[in-house]
PDB file of N, CA and C in Angstrom:
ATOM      1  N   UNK A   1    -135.635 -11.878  52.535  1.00  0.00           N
ATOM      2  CA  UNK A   1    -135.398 -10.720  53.353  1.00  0.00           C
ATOM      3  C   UNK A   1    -133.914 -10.668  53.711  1.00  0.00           C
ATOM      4  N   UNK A   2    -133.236  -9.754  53.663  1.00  0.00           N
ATOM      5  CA  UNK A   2    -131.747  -9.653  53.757  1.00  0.00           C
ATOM      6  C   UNK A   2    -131.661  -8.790  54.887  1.00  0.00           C
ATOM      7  N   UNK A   3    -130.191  -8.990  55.821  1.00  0.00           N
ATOM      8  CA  UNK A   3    -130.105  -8.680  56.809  1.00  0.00           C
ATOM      9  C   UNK A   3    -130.073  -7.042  56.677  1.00  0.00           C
ATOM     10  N   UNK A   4    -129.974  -5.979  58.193  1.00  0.00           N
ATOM     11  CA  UNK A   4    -129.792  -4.809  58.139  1.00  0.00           C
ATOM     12  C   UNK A   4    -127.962  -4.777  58.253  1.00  0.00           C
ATOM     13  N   UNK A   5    -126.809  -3.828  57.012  1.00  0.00           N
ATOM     14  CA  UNK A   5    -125.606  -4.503  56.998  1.00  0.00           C
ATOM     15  C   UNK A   5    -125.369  -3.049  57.585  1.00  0.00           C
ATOM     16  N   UNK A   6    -124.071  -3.731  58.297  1.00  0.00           N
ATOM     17  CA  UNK A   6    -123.582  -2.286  58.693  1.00  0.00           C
ATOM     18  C   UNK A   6    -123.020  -1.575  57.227  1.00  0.00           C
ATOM     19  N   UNK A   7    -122.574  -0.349  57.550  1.00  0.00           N
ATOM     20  CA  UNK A   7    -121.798   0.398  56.811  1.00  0.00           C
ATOM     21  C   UNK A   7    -120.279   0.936  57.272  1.00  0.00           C
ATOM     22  N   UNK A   8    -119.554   0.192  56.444  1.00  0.00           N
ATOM     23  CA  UNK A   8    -117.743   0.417  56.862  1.00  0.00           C
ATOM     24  C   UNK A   8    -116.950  -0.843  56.986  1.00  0.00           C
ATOM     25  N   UNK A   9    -116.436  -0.319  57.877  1.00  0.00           N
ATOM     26  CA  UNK A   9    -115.151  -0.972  58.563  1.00  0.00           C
ATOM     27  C   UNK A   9    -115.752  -2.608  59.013  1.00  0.00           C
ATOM     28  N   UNK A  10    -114.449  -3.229  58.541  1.00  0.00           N
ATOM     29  CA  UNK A  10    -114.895  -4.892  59.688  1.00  0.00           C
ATOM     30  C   UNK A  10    -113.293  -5.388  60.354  1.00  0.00           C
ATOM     31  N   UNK A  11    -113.572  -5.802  61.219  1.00  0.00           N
ATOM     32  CA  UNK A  11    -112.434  -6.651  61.848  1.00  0.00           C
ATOM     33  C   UNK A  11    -113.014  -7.969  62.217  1.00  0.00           C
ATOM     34  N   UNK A  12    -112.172  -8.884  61.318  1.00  0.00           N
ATOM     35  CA  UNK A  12    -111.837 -10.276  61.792  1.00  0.00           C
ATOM     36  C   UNK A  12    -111.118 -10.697  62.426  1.00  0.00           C
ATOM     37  N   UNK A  13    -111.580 -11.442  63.299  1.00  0.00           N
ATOM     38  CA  UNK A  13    -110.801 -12.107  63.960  1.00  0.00           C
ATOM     39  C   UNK A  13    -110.503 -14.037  63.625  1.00  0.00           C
ATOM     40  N   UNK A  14    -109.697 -14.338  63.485  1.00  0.00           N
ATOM     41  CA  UNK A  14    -109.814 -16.058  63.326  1.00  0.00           C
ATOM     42  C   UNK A  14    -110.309 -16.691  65.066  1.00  0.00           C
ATOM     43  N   UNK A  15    -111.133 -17.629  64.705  1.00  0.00           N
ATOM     44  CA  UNK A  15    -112.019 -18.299  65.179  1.00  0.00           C
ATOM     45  C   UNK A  15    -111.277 -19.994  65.439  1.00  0.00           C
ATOM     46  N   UNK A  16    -109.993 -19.973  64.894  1.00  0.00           N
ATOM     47  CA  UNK A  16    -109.277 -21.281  64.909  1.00  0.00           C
ATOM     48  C   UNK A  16    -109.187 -21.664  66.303  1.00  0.00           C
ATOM     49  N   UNK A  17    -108.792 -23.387  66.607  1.00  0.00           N
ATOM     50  CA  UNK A  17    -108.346 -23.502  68.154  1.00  0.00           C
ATOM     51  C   UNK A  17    -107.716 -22.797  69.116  1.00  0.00           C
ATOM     52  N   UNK A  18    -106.414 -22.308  68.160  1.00  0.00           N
ATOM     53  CA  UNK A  18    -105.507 -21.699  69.023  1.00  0.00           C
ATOM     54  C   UNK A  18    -106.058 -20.500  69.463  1.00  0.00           C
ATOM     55  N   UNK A  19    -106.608 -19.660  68.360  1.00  0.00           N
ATOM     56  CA  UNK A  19    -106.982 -18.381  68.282  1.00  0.00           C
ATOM     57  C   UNK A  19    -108.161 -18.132  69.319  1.00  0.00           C
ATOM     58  N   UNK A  20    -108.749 -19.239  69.111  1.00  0.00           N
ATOM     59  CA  UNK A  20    -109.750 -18.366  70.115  1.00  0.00           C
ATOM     60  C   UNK A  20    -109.651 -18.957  71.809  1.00  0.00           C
ATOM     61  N   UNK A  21    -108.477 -19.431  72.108  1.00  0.00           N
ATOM     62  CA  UNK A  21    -108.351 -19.546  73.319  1.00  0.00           C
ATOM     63  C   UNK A  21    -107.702 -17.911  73.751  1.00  0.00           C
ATOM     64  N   UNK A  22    -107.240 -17.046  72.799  1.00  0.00           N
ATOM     65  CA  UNK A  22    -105.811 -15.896  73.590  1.00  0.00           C
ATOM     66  C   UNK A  22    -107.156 -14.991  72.548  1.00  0.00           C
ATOM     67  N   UNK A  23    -107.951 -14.573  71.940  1.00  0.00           N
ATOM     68  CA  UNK A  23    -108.745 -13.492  71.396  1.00  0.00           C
ATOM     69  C   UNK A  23    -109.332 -13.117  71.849  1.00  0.00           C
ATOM     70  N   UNK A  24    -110.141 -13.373  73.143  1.00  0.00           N
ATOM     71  CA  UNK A  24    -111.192 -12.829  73.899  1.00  0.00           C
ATOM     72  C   UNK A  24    -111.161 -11.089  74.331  1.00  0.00           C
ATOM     73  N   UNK A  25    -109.156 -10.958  75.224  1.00  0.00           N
ATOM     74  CA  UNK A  25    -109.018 -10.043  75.302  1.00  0.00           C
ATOM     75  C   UNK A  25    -109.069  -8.914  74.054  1.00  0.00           C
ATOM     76  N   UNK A  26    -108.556  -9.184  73.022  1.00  0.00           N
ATOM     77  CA  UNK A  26    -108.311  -8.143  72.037  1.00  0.00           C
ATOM     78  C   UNK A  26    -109.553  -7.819  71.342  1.00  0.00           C
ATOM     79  N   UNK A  27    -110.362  -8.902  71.471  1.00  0.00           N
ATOM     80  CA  UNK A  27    -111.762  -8.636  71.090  1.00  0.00           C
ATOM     81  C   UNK A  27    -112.594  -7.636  71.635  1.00  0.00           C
ATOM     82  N   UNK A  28    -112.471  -7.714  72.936  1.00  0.00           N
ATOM     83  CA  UNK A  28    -113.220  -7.010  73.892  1.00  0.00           C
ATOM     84  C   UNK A  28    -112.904  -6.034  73.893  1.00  0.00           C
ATOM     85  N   UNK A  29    -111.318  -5.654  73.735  1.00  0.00           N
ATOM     86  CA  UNK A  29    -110.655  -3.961  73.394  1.00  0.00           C
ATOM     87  C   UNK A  29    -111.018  -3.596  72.416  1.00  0.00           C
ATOM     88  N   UNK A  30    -111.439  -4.174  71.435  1.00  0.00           N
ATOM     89  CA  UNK A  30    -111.468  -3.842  69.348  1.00  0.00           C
ATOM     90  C   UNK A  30    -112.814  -3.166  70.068  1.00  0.00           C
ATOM     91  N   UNK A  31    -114.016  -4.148  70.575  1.00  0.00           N
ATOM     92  CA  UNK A  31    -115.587  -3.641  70.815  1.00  0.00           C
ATOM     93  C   UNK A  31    -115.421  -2.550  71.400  1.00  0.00           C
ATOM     94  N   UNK A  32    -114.842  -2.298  73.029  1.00  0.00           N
ATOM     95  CA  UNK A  32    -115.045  -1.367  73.394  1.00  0.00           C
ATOM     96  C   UNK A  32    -114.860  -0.290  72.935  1.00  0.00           C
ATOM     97  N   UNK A  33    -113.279  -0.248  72.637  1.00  0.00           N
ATOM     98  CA  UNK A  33    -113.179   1.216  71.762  1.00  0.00           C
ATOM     99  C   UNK A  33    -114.053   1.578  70.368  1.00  0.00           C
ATOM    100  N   UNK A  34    -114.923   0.694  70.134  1.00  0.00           N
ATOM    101  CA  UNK A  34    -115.498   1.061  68.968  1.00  0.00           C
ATOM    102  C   UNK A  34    -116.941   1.754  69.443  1.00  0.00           C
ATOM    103  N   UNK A  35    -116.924   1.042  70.664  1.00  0.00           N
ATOM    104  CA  UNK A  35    -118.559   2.410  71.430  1.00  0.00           C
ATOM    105  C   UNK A  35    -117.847   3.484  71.520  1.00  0.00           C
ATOM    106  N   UNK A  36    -116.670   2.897  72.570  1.00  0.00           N
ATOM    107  CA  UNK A  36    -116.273   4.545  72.985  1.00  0.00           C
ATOM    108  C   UNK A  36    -116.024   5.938  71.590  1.00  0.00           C
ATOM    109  N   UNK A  37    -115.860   5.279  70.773  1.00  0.00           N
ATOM    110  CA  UNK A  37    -115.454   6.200  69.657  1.00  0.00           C
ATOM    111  C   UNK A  37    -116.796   6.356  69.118  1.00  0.00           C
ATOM    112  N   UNK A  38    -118.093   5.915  69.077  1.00  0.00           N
ATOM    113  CA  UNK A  38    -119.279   5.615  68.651  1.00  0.00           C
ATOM    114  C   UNK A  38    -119.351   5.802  67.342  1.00  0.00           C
ATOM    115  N   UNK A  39    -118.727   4.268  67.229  1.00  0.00           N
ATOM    116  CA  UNK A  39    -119.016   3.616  65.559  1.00  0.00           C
ATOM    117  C   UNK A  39    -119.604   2.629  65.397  1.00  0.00           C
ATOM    118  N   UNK A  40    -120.456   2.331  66.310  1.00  0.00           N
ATOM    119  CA  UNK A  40    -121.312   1.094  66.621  1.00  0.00           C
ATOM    120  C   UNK A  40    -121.931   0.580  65.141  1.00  0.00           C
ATOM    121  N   UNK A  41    -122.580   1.831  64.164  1.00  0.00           N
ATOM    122  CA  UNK A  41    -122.962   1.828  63.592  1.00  0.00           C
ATOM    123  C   UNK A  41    -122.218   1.961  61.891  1.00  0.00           C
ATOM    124  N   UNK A  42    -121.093   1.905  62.352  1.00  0.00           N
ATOM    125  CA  UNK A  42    -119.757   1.845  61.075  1.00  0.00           C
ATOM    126  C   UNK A  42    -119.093   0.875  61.765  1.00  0.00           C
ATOM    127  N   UNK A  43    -119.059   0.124  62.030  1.00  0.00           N
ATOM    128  CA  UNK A  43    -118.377  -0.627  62.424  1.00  0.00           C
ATOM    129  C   UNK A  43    -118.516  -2.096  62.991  1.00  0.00           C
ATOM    130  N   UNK A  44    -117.961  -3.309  62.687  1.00  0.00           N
ATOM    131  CA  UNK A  44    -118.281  -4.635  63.126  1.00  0.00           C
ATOM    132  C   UNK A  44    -117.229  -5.168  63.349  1.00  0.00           C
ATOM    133  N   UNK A  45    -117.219  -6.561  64.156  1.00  0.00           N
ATOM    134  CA  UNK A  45    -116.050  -7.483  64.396  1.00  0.00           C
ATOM    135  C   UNK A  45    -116.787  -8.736  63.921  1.00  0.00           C
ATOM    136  N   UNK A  46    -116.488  -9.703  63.441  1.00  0.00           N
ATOM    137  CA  UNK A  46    -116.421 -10.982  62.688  1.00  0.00           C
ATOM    138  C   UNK A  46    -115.624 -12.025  62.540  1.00  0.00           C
ATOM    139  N   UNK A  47    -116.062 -13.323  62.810  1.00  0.00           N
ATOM    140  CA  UNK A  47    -115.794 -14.443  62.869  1.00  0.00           C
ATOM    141  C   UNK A  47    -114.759 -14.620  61.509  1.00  0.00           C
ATOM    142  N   UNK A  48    -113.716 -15.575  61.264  1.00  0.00           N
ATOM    143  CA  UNK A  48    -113.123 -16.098  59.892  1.00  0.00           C
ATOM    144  C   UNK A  48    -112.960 -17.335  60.612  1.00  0.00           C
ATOM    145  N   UNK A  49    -112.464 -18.411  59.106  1.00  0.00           N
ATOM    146  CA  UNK A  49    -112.100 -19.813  59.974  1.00  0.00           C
ATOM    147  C   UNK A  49    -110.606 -19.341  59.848  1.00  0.00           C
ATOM    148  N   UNK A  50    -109.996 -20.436  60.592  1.00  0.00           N
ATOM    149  CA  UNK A  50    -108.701 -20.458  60.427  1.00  0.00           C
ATOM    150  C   UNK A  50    -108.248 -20.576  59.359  1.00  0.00           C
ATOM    151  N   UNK A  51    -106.780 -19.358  59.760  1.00  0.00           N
ATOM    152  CA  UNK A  51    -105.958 -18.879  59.064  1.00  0.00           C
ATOM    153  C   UNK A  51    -104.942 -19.913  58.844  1.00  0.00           C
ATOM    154  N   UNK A  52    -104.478 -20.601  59.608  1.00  0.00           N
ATOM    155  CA  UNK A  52    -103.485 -21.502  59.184  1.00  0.00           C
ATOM    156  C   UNK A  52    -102.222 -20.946  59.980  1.00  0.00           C
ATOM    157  N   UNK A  53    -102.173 -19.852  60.319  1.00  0.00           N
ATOM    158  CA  UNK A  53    -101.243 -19.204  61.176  1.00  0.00           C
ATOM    159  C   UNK A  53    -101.144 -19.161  62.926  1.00  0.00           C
ATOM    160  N   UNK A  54    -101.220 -20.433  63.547  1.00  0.00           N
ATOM    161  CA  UNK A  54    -101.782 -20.999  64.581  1.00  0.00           C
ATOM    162  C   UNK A  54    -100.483 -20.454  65.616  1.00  0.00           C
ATOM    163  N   UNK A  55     -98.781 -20.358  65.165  1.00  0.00           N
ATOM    164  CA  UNK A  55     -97.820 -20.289  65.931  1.00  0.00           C
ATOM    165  C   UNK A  55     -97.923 -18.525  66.554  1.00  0.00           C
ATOM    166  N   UNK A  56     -98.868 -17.998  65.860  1.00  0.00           N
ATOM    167  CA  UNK A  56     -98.950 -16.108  65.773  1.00  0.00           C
ATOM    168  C   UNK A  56    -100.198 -15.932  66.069  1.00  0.00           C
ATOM    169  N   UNK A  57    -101.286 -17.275  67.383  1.00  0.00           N
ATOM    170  CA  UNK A  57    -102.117 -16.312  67.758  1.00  0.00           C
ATOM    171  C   UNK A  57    -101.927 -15.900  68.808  1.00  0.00           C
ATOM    172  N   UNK A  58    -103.309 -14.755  69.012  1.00  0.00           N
ATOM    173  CA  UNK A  58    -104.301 -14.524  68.067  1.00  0.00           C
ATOM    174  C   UNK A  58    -104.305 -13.691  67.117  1.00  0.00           C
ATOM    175  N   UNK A  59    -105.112 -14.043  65.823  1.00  0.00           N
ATOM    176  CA  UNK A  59    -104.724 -13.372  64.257  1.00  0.00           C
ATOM    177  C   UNK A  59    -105.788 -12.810  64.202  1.00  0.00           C
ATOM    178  N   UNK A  60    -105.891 -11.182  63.610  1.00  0.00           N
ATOM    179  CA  UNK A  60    -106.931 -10.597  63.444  1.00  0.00           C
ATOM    180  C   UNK A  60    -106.234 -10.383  61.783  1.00  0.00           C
ATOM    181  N   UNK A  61    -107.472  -9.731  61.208  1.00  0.00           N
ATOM    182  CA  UNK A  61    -107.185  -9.719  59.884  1.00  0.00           C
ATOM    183  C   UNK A  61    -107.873  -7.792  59.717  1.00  0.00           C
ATOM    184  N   UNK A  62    -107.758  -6.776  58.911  1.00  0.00           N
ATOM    185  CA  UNK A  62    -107.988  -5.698  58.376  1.00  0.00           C
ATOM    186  C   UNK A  62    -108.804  -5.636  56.995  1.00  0.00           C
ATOM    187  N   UNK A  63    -109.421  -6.006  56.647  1.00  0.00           N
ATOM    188  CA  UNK A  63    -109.048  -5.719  54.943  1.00  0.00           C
ATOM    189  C   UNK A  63    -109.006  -4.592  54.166  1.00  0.00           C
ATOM    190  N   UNK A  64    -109.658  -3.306  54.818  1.00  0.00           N
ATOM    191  CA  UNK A  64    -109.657  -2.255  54.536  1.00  0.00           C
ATOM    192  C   UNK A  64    -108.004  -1.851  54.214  1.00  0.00           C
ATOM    193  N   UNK A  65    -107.169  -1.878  55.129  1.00  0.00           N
ATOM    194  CA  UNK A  65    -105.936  -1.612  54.469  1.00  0.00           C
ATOM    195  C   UNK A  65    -105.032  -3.293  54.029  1.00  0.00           C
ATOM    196  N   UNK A  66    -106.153  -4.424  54.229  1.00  0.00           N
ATOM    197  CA  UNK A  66    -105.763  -5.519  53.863  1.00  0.00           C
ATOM    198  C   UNK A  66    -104.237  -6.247  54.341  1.00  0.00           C
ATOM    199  N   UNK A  67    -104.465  -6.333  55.870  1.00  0.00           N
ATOM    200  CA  UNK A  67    -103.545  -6.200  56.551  1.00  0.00           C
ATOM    201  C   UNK A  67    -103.909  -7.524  57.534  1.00  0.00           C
ATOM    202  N   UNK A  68    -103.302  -8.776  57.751  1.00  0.00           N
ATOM    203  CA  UNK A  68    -103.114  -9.509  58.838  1.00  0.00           C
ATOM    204  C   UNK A  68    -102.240  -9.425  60.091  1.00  0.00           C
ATOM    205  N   UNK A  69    -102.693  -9.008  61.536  1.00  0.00           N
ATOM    206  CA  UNK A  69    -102.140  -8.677  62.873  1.00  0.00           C
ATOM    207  C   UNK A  69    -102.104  -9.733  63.450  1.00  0.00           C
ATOM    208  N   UNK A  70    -100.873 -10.478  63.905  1.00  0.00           N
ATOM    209  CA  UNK A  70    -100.646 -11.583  64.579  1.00  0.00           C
ATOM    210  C   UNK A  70     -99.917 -11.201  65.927  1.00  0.00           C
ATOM    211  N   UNK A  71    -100.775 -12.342  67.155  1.00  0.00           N
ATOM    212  CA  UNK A  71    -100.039 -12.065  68.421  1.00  0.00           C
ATOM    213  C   UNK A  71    -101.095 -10.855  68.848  1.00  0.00           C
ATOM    214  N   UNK A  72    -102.195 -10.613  68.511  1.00  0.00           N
ATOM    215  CA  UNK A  72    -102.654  -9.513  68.958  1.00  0.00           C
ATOM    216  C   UNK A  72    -103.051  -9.606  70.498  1.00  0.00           C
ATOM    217  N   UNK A  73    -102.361  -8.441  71.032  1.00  0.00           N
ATOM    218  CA  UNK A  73    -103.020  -8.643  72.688  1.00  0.00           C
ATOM    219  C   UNK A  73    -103.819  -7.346  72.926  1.00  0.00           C
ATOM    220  N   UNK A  74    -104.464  -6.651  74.039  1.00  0.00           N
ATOM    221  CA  UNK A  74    -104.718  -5.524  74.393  1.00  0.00           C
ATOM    222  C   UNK A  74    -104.419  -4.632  73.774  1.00  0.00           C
ATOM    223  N   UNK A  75    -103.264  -4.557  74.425  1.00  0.00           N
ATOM    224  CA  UNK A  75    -102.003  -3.590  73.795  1.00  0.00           C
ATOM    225  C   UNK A  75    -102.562  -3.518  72.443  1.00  0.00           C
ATOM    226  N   UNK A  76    -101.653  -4.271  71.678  1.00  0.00           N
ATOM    227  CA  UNK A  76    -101.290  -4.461  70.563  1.00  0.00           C
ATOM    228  C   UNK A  76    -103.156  -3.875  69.467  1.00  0.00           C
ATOM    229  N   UNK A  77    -104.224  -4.138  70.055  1.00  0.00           N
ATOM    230  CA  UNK A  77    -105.344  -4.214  69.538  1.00  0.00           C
ATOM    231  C   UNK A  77    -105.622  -2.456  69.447  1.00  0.00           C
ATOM    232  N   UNK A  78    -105.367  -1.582  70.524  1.00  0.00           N
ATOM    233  CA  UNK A  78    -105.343  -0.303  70.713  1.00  0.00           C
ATOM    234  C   UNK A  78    -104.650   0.232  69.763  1.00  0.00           C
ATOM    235  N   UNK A  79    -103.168   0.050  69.377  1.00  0.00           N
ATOM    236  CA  UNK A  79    -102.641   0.581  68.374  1.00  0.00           C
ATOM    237  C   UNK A  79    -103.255   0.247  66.840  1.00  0.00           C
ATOM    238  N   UNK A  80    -103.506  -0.756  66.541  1.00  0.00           N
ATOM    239  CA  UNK A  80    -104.243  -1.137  65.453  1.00  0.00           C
ATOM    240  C   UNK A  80    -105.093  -0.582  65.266  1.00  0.00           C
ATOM    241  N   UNK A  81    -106.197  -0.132  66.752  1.00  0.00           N
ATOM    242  CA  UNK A  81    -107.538   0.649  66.246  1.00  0.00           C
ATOM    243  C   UNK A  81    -107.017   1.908  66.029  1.00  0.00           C
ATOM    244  N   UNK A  82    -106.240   2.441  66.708  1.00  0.00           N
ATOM    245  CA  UNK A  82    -105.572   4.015  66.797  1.00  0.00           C
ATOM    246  C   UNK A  82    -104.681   4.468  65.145  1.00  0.00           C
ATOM    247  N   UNK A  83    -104.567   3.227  64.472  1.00  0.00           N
ATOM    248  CA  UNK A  83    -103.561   3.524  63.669  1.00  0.00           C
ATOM    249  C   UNK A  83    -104.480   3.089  62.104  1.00  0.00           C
ATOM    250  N   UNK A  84    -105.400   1.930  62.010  1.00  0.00           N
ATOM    251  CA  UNK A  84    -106.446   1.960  61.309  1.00  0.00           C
ATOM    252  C   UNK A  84    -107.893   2.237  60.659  1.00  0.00           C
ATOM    253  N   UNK A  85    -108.261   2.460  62.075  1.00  0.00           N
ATOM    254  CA  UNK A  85    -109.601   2.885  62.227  1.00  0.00           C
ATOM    255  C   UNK A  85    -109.984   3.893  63.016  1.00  0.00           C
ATOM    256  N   UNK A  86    -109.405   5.038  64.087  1.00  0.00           N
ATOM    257  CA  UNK A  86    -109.350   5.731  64.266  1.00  0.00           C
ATOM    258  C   UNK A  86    -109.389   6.728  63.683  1.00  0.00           C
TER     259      UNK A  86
END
C-alpha cells in the first residue's frame, strides 16, 4: 500500500545539528504561509540529512528551481516563498 503523495512543490529543510537548532523559525513561516495561501494540498516541507554546509545555517533546499537558501530566517523564508512558490 503506498502512501497518499502530495502533488507539487517540496521544501527541504536540512535536519543537521546545526540546522536544526536556528530552523524551527523559518519552518514555521514556510508552513504557515502555505495554509494561508491554501496549498496545503500542493504543497510539503521535508526532512534532508545534512548538507555539509553547517557555517550557513539554517539550509533549506528548492528543487523545483533547484536552488539551496542558506542562513534562512523569517525574513529571509517569506521572500523565498514570495519569490518561488508564490
Amino acid at each position: 500500500m503506498s502512501k497518499d503523495k502530495k502533488e507539487g512543490k517540496v521544501i527541504f529543510f536540512c535536519n543537521g545539528k546545526k540546522c536544526c537548532r536556528y530552523n524551527e523559525e523559518a519552518k514555521t513561516c514556510f508552513s504557515e504561509m502555505i495554509i494561508e495561501n491554501g496549498l496545503e494540498n500542493q504543497m510539503e516541507i521535508q526532512t534532508m540529512k545534512c548538507q555539509g554546509m553547517c557555517k550557513k545555517a539554517p539550509i533549506f533546499y528548492l528543487p523545483t528551481p533547484d536552488v539551496f537558501k542558506k542562513e534562512v530566517s523569517k525574513k529571509k523564508a517569506r521572500k523565498i516563498f514570495e519569490k518561488y512558490i508564490a
